[in-house]
C-alpha atoms as a PDB file:
ATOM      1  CA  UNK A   1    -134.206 -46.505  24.500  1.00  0.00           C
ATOM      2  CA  UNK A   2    -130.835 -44.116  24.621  1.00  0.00           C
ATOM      3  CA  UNK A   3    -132.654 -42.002  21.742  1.00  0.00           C
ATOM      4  CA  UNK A   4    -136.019 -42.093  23.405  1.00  0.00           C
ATOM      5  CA  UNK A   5    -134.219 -40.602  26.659  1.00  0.00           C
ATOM      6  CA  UNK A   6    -132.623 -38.197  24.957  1.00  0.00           C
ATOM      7  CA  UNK A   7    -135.866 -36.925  22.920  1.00  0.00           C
ATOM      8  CA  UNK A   8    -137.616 -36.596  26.193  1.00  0.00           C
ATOM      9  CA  UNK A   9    -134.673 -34.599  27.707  1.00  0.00           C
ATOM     10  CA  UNK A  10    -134.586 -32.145  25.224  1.00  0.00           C
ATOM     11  CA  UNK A  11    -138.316 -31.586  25.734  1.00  0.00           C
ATOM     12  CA  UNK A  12    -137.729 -30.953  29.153  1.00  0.00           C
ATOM     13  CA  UNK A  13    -134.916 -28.680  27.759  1.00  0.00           C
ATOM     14  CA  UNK A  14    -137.167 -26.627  25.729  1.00  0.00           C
ATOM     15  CA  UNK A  15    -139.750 -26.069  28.074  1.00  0.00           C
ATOM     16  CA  UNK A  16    -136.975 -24.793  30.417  1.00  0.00           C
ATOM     17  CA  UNK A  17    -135.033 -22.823  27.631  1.00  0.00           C
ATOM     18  CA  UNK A  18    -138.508 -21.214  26.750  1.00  0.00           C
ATOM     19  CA  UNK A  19    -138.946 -20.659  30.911  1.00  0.00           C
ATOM     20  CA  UNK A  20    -142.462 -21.919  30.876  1.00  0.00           C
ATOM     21  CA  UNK A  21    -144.684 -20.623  33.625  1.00  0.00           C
ATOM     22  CA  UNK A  22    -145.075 -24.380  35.277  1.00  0.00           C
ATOM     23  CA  UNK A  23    -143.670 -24.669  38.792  1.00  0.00           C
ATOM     24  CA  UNK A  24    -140.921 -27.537  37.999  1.00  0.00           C
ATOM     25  CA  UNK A  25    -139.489 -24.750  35.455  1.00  0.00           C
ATOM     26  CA  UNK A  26    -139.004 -22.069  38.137  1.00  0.00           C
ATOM     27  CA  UNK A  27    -137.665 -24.454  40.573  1.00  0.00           C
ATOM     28  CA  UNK A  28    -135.104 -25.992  38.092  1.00  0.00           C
ATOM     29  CA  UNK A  29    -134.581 -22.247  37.337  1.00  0.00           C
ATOM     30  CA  UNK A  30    -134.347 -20.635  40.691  1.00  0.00           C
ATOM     31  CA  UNK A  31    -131.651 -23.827  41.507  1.00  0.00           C
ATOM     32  CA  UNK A  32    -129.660 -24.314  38.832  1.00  0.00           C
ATOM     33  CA  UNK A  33    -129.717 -21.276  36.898  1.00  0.00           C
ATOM     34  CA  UNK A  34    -128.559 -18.713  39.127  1.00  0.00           C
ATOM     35  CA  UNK A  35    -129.873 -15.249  37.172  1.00  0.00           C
ATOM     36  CA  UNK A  36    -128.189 -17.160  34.629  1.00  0.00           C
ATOM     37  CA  UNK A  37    -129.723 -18.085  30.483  1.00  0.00           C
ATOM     38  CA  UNK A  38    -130.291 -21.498  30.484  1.00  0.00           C
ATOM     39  CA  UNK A  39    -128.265 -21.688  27.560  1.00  0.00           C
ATOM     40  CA  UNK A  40    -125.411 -20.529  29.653  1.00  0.00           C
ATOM     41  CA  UNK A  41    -125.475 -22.997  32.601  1.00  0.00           C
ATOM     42  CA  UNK A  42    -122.448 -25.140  33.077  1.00  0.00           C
ATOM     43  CA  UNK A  43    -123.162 -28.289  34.615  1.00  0.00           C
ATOM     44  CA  UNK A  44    -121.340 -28.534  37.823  1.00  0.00           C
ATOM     45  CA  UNK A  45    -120.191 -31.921  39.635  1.00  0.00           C
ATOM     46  CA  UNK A  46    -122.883 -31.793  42.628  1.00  0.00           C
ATOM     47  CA  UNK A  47    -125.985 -31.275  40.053  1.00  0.00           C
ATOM     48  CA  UNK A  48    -128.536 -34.049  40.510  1.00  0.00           C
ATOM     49  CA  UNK A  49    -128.478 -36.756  37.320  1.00  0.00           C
ATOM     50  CA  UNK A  50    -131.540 -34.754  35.965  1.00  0.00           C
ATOM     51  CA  UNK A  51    -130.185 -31.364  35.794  1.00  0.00           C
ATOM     52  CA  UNK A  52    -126.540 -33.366  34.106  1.00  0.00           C
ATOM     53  CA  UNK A  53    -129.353 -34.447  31.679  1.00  0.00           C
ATOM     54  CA  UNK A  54    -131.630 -32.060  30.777  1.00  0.00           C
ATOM     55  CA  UNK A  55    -127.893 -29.937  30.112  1.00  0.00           C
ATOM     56  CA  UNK A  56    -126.862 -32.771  27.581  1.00  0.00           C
ATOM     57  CA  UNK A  57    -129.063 -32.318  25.139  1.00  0.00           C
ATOM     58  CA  UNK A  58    -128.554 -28.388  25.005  1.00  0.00           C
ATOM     59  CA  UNK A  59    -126.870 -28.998  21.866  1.00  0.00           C
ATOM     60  CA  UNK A  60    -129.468 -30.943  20.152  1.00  0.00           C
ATOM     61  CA  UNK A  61    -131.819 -28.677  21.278  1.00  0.00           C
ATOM     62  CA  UNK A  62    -129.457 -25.435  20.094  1.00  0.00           C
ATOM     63  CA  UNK A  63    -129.083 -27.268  17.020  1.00  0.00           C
ATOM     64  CA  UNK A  64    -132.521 -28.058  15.892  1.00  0.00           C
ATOM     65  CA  UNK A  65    -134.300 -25.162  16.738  1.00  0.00           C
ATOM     66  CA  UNK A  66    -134.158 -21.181  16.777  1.00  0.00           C
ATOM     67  CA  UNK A  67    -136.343 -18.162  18.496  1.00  0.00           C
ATOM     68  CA  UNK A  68    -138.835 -16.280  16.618  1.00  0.00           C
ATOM     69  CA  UNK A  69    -137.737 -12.490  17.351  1.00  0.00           C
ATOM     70  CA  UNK A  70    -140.732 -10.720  17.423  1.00  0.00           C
ATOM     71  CA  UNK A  71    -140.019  -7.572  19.299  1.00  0.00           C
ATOM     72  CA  UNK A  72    -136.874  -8.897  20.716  1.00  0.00           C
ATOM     73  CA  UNK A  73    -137.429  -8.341  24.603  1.00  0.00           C
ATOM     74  CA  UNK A  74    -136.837 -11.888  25.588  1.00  0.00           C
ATOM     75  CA  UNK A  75    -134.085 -12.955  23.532  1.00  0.00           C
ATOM     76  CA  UNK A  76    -130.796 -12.465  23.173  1.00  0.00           C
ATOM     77  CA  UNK A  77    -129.840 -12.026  19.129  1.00  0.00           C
ATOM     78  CA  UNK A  78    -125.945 -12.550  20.101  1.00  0.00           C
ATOM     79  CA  UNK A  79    -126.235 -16.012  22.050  1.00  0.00           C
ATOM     80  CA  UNK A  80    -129.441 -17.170  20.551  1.00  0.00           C
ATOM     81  CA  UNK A  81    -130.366 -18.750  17.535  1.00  0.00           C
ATOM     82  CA  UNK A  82    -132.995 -16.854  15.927  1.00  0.00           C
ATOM     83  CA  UNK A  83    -134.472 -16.297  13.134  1.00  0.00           C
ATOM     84  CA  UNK A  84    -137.030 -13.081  11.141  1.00  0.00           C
END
């Protein structure tokens, strides 16, 4: 169940860290993220259990996965992983 939690968490990490136009994303965004990447949120101490979550698995989701560049306006090549 711990791995099943954690796969679900980094979907809801993706779908934030690609800042899907879905009304739970901009909330979580407008919130937590502060004009802030996603990738570079910290979690703080008075973030809801959710938000502590969805932050956990930034590594998994850093670690399995990368950006298609394509003409580069929405990423950044320095923090990102990307690929050609």
């Amino acid at each position: 169940m711990a791995d099943f939690n954690r796969v679900l968490l980094a979907k809801l990490a993706w779908k934030l860290a690609c800042n899907e136009n879905r009304p739970w994303v901009k909330l979580l965004h407008y919130k937590y993220c502060n004009n802030l990447d996603f990738w570079e949120v910290q979690a703080k101490p008075s973030d809801s259990l959710v938000w502590k979550g969805i932050l956990s698995v930034k590594d998994l989701v850093l670690r399995d996965s990368c950006f298609l560049v394509g003409d580069g306006t929405s990423i950044d090549v320095w923090k990102h992983p990307w690929i050609l």
